[in-house]
N, C-alpha and C. Protein backbone atom coordinates (compact mmCIF):
# COMPACT_ATOMS: atom_id res chain seq x y z
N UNK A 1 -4.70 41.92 -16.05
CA UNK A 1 -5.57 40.87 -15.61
C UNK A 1 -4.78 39.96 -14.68
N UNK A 2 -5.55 39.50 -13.56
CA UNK A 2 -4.18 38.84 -12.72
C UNK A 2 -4.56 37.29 -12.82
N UNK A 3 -3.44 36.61 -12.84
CA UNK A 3 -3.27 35.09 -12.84
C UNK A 3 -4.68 34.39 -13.19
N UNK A 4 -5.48 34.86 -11.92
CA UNK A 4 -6.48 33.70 -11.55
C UNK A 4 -7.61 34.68 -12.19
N UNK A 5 -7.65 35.20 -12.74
CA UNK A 5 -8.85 36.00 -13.71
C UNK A 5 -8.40 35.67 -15.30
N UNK A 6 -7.19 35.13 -15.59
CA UNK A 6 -7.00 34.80 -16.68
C UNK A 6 -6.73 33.06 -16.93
N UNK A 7 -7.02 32.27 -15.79
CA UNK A 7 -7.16 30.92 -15.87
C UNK A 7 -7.90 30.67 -16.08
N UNK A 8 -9.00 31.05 -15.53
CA UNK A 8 -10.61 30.62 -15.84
C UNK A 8 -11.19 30.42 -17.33
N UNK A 9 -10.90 31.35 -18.19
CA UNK A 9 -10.93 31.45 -20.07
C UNK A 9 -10.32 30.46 -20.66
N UNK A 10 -8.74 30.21 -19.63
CA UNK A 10 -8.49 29.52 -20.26
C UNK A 10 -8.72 28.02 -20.39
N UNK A 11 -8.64 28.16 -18.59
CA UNK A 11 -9.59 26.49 -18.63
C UNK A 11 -10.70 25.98 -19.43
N UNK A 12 -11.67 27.11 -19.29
CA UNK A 12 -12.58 26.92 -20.00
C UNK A 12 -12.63 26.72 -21.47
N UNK A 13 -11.15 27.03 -21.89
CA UNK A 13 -11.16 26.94 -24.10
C UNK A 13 -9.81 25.86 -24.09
N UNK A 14 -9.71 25.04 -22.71
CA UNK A 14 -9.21 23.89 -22.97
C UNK A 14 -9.90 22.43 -22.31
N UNK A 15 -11.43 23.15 -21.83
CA UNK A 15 -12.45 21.83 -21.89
C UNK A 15 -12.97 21.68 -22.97
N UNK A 16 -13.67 23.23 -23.56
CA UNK A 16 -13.82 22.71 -24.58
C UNK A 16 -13.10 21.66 -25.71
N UNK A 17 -11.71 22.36 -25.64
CA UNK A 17 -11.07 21.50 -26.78
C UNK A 17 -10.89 19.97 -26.27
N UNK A 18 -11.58 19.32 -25.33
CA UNK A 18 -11.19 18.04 -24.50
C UNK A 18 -12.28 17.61 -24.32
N UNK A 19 -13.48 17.50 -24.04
CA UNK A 19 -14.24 17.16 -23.55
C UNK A 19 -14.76 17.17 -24.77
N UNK A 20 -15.57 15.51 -24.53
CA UNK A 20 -16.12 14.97 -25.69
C UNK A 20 -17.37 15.49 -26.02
N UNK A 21 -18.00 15.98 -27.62
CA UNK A 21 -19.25 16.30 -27.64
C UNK A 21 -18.96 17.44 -27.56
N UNK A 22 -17.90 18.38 -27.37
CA UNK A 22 -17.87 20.32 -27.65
C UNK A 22 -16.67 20.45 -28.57
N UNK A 23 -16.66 19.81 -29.54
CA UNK A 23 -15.56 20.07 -30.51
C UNK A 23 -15.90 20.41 -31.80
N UNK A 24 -15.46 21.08 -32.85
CA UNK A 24 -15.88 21.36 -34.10
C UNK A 24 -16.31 19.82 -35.31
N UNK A 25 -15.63 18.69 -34.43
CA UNK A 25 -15.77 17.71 -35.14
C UNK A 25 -16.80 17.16 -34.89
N UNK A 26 -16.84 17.18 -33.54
CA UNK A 26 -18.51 16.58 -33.47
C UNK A 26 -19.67 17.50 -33.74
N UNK A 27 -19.67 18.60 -34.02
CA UNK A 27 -20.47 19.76 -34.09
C UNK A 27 -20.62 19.38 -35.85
N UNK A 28 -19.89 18.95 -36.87
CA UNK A 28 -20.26 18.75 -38.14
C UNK A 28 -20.60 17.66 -38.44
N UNK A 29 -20.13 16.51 -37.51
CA UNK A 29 -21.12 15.01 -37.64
C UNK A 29 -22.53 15.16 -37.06
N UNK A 30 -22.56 15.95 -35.80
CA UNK A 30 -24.06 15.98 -35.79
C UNK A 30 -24.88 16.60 -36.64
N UNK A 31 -24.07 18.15 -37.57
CA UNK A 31 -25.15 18.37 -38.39
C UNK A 31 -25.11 17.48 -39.44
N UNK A 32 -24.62 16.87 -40.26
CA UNK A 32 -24.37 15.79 -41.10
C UNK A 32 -25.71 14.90 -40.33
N UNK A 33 -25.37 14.74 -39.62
CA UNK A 33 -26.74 13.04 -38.59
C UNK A 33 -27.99 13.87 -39.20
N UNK A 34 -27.77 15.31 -38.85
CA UNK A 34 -29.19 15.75 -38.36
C UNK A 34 -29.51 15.88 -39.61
N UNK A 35 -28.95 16.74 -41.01
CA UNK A 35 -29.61 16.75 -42.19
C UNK A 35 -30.23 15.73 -42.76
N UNK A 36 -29.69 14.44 -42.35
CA UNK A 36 -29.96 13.29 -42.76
C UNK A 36 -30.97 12.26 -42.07
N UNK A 37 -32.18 13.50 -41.31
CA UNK A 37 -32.61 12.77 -40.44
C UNK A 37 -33.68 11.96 -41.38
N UNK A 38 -34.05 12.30 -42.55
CA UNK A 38 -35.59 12.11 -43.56
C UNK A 38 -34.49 10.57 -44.17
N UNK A 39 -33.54 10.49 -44.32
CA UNK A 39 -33.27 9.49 -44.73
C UNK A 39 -32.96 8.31 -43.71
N UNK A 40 -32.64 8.49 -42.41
CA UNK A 40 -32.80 7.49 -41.05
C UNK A 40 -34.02 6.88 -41.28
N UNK A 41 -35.40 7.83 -41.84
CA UNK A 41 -37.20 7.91 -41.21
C UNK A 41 -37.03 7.20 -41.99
N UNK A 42 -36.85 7.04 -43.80
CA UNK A 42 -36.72 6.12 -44.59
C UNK A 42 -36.07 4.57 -44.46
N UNK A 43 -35.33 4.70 -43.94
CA UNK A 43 -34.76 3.10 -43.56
C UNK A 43 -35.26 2.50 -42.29
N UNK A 44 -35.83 3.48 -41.18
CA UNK A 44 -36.73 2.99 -40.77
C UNK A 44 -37.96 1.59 -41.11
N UNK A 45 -38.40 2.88 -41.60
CA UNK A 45 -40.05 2.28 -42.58
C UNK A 45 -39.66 0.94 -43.28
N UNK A 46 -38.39 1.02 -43.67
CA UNK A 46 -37.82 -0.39 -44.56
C UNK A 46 -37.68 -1.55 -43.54
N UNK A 47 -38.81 -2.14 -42.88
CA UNK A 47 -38.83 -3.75 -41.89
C UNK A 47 -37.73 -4.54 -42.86
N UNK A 48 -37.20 -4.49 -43.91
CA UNK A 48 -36.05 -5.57 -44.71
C UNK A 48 -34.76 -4.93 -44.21
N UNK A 49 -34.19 -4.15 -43.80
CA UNK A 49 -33.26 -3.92 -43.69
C UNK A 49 -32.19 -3.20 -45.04
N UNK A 50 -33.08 -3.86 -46.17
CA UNK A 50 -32.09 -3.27 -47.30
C UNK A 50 -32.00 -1.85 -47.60
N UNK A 51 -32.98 -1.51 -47.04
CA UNK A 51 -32.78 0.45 -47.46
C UNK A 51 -31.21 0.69 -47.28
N UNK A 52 -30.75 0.35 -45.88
CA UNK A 52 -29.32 0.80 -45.62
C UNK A 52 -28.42 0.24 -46.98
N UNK A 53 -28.86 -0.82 -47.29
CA UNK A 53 -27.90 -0.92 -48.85
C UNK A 53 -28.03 0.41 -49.75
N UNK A 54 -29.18 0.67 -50.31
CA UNK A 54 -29.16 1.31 -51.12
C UNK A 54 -28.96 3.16 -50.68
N UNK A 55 -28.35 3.14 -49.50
CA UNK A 55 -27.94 4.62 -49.37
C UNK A 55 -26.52 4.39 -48.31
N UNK A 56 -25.76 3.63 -48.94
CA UNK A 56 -24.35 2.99 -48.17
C UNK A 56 -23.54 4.51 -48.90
N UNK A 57 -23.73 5.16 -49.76
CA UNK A 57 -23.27 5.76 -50.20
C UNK A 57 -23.23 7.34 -49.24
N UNK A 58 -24.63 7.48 -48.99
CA UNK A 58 -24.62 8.67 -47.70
C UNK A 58 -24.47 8.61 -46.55
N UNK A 59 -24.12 6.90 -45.94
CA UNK A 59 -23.84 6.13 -44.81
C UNK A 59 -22.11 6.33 -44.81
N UNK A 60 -21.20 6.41 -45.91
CA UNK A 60 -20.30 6.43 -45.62
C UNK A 60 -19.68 7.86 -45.79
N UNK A 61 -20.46 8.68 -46.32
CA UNK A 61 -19.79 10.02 -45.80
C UNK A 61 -20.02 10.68 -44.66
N UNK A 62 -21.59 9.84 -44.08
CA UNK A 62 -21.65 10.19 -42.42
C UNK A 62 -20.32 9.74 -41.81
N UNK A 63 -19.79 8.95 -42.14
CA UNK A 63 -18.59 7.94 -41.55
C UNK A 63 -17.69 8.90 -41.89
N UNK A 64 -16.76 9.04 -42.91
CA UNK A 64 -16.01 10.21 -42.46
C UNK A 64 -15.94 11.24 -41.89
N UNK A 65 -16.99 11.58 -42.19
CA UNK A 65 -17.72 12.89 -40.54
C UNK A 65 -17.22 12.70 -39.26
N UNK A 66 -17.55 11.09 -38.97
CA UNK A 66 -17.60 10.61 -37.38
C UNK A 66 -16.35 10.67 -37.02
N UNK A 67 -16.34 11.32 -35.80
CA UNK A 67 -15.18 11.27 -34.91
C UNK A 67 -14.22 10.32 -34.62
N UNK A 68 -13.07 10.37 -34.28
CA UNK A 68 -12.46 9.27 -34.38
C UNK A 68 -12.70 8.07 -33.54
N UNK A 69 -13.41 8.42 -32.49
CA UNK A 69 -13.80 7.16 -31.23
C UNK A 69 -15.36 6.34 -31.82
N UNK A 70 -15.75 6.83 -32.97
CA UNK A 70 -16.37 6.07 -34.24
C UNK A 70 -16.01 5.24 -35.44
N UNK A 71 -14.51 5.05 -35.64
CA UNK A 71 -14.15 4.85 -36.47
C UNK A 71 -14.39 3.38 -36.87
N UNK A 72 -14.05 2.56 -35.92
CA UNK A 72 -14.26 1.33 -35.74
C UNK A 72 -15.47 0.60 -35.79
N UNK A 73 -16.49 1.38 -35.16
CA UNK A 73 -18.29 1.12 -35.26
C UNK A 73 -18.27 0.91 -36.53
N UNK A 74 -18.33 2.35 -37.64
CA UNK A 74 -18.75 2.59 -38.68
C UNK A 74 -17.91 1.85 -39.98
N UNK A 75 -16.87 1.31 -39.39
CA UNK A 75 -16.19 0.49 -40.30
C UNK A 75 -16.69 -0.91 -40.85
N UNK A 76 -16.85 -1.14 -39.13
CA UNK A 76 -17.62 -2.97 -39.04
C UNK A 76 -19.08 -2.56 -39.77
N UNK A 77 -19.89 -1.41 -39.01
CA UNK A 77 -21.11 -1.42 -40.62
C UNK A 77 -21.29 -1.97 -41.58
N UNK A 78 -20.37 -0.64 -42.24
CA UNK A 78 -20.23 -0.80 -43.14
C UNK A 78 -19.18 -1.76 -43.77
N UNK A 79 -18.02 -2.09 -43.47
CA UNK A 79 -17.86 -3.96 -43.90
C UNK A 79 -18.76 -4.24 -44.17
N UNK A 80 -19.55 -4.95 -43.55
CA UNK A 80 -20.80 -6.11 -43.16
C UNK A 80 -21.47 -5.41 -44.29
N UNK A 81 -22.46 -4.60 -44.48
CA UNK A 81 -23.17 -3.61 -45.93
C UNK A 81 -22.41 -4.29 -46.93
N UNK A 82 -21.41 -4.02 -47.02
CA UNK A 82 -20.61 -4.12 -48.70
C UNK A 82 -20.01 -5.64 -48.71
N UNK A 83 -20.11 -6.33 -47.78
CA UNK A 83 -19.79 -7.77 -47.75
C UNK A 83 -21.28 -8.42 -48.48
N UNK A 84 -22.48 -8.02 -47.56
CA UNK A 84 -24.01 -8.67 -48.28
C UNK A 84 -24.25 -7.70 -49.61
N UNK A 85 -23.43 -6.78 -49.44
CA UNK A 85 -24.01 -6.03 -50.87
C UNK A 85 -23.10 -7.17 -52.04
N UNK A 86 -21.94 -6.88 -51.79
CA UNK A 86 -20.75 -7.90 -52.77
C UNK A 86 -21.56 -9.27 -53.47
N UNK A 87 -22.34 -9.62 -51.91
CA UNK A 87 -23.02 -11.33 -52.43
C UNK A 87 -24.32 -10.85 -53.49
N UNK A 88 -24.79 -10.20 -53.04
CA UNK A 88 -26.06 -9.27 -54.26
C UNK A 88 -25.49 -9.49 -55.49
N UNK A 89 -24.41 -9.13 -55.64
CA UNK A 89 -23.69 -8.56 -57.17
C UNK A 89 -23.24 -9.92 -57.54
N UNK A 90 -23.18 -10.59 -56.72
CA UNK A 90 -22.28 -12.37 -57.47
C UNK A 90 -23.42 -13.07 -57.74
N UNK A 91 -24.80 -12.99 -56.95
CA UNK A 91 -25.79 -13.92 -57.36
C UNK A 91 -26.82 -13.45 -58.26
N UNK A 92 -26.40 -12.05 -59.00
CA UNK A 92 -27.13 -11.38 -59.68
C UNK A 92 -28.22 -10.56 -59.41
N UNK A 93 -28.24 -10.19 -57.84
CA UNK A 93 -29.95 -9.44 -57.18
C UNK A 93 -29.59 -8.48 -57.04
N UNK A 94 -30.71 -7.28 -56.95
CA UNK A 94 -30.51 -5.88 -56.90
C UNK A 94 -31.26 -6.04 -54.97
N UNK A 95 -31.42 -5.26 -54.23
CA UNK A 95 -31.89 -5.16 -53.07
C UNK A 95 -33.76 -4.67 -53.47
N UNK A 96 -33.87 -4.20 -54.67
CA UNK A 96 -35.27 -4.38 -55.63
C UNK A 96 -36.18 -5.13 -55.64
N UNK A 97 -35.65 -6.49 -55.61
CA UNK A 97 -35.80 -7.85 -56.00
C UNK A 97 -36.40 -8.60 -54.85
N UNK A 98 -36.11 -8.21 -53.58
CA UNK A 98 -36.56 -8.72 -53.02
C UNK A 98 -38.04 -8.38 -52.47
N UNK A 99 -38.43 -9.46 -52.42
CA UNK A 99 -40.14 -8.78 -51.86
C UNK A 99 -40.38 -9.38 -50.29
N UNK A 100 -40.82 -8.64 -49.65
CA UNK A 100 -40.85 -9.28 -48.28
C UNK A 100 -39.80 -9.42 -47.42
N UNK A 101 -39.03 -8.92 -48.07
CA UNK A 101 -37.48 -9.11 -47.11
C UNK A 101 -36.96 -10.43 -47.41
N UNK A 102 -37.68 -11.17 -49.01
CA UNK A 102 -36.92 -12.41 -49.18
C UNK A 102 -36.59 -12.64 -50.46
N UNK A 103 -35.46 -12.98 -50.81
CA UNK A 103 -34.87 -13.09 -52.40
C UNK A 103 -35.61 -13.41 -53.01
N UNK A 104 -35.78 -13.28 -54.56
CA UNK A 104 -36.36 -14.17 -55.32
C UNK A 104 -36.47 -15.40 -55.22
N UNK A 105 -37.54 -16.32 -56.08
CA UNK A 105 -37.90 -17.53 -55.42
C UNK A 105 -37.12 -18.81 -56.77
N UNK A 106 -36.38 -17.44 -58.20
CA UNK A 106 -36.03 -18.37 -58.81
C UNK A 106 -34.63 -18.56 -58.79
N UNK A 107 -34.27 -18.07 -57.43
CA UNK A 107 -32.46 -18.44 -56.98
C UNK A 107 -32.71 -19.62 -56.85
N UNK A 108 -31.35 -19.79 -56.81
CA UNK A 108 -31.00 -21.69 -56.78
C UNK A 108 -30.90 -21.82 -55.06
N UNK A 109 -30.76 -22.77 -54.82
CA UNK A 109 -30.66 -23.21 -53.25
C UNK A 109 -29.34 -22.66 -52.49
N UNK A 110 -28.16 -22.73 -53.38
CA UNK A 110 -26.78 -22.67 -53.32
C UNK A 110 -27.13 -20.91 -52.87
N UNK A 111 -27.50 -20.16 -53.68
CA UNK A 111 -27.35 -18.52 -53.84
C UNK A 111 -28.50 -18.04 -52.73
N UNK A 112 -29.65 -18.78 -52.51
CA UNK A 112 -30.30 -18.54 -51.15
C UNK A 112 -29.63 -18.65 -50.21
N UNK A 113 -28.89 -19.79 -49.74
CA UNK A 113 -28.20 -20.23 -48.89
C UNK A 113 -26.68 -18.65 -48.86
N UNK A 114 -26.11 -18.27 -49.78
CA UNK A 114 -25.22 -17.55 -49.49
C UNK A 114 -25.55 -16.44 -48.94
N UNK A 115 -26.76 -15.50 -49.51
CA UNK A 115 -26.97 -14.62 -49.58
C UNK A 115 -27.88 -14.60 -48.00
N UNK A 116 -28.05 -15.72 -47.50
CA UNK A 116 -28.80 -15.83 -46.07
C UNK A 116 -27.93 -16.04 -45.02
N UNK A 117 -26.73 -16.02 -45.77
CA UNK A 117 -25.22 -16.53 -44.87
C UNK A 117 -25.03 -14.84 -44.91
N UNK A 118 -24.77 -14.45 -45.63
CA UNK A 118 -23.84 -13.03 -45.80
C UNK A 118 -25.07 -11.78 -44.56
N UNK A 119 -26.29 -12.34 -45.25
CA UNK A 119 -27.27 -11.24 -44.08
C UNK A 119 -27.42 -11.35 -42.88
N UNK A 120 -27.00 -13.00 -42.70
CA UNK A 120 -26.67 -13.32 -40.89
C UNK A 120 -25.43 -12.81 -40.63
N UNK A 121 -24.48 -12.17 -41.25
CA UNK A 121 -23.94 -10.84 -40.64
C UNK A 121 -23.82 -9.86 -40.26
N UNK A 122 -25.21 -9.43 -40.79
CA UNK A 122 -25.49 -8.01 -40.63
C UNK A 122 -26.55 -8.00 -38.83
N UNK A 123 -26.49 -9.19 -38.55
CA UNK A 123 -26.95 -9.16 -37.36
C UNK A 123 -26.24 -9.94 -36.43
N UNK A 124 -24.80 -9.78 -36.73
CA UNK A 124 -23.60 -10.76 -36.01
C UNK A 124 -23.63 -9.85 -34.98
N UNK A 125 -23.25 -10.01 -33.60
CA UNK A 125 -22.64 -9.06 -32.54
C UNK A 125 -21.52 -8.10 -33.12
N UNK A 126 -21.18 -8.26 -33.29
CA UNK A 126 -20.02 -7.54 -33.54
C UNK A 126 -20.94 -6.00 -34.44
N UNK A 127 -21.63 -6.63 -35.55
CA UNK A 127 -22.19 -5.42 -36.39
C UNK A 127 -23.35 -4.97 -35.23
N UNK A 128 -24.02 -5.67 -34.98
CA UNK A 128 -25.36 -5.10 -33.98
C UNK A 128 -24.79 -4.24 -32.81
N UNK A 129 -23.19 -4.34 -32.20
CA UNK A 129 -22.90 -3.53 -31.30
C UNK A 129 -22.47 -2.39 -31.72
N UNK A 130 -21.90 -2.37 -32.70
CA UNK A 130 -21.23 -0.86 -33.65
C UNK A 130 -22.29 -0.41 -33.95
N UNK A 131 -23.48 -1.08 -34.77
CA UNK A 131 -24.65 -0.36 -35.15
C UNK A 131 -25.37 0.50 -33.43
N UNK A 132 -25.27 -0.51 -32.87
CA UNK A 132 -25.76 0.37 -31.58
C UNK A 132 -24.95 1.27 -30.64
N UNK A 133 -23.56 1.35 -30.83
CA UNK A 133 -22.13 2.58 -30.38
C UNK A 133 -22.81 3.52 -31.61
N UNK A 134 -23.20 3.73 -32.82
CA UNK A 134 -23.19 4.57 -33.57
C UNK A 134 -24.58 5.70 -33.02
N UNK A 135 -25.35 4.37 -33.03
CA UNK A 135 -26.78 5.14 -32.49
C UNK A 135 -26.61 5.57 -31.03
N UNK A 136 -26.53 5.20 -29.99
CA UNK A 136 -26.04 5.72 -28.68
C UNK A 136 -25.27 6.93 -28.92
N UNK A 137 -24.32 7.03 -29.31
CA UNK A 137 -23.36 8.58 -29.75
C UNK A 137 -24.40 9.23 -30.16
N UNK A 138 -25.41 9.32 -31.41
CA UNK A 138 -25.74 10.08 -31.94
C UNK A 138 -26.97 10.77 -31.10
N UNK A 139 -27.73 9.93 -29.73
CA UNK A 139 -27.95 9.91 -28.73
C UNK A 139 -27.97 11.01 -27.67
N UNK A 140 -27.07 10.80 -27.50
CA UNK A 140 -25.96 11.07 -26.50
C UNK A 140 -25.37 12.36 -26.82
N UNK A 141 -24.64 12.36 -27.87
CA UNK A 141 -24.17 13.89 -28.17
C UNK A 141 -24.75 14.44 -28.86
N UNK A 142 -25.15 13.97 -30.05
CA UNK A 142 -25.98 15.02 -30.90
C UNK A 142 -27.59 15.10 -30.53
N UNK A 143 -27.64 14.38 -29.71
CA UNK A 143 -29.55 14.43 -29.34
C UNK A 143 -30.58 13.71 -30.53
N UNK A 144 -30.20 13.38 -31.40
CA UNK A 144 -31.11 12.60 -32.30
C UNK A 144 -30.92 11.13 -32.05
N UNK A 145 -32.56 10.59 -32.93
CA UNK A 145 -32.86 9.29 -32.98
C UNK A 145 -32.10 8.42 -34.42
N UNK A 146 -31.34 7.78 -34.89
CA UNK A 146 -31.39 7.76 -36.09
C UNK A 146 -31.70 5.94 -36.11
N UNK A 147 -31.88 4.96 -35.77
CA UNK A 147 -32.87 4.00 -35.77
C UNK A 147 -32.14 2.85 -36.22
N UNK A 148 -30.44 2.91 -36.43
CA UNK A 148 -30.16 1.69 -36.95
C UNK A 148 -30.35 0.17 -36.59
């Protein structure tokens, strides 16, 4: 085979290995995204936002999935998740509890007030831009909607 009949293969099985979006790693986060598309549709439908609490658990093994130029998105997330989840657990509420997307009405002022502090994080810039680097990628390379 001469020189330039055997560059071409190879170029070609060292874009792949380079070029973002044709790698084995992103090829198992997208199927990971994609199996998990019935549970995106579900937190959807949830106008409160808390669904993503109560499946932080399949949110963070998508996260180890994600590639490394995700790492940082899915970190700040999930921070922010387990920071308002943490305040749940100190003021005694399950994400259950709430009706309407609003705590119970027999919290004290003090535990409204925290727990309305901790959820104005979950819509800080910082989380709303990772939440939207996560969804754009998933976009973008894997072709799905997932709605965060």
């Amino acid at each position: 085979m001469s020189p330039r009949r055997l560059a071409t293969p190879v170029l070609m099985a060292v874009l792949l290995l380079v070029v973002p979006g044709c790698g084995s790693e992103e090829k198992g986060y997208c199927d990971a995204l994609e199996s998990d598309q019935q549970l995106f549709a579900e937190m959807q439908e949830d106008t409160s936002g808390l669904g993503l609490l109560e499946h932080r658990k399949t949110l963070r093994a998508l996260a180890q999935k994600a590639p490394d130029d995700l790492t940082d998105e899915w970190q700040t997330l999930l921070g922010a998740l387990d920071a308002f989840a943490g305040t749940l657990d100190e003021v005694g509420v399950e994400p259950g509890d709430f009706v309407g997307g609003q705590p119970p009405e027999t919290l004290s002022p003090e535990d409204r007030t925290r727990i309305a502090n901790a959820a104005s994080e979950l819509s800080s810039t910082d989380v709303v831009e990772a939440a939207d680097g996560i969804e754009q990628h998933a976009k973008d390379v894997c072709k799905l909607q997932l709605g965060l």
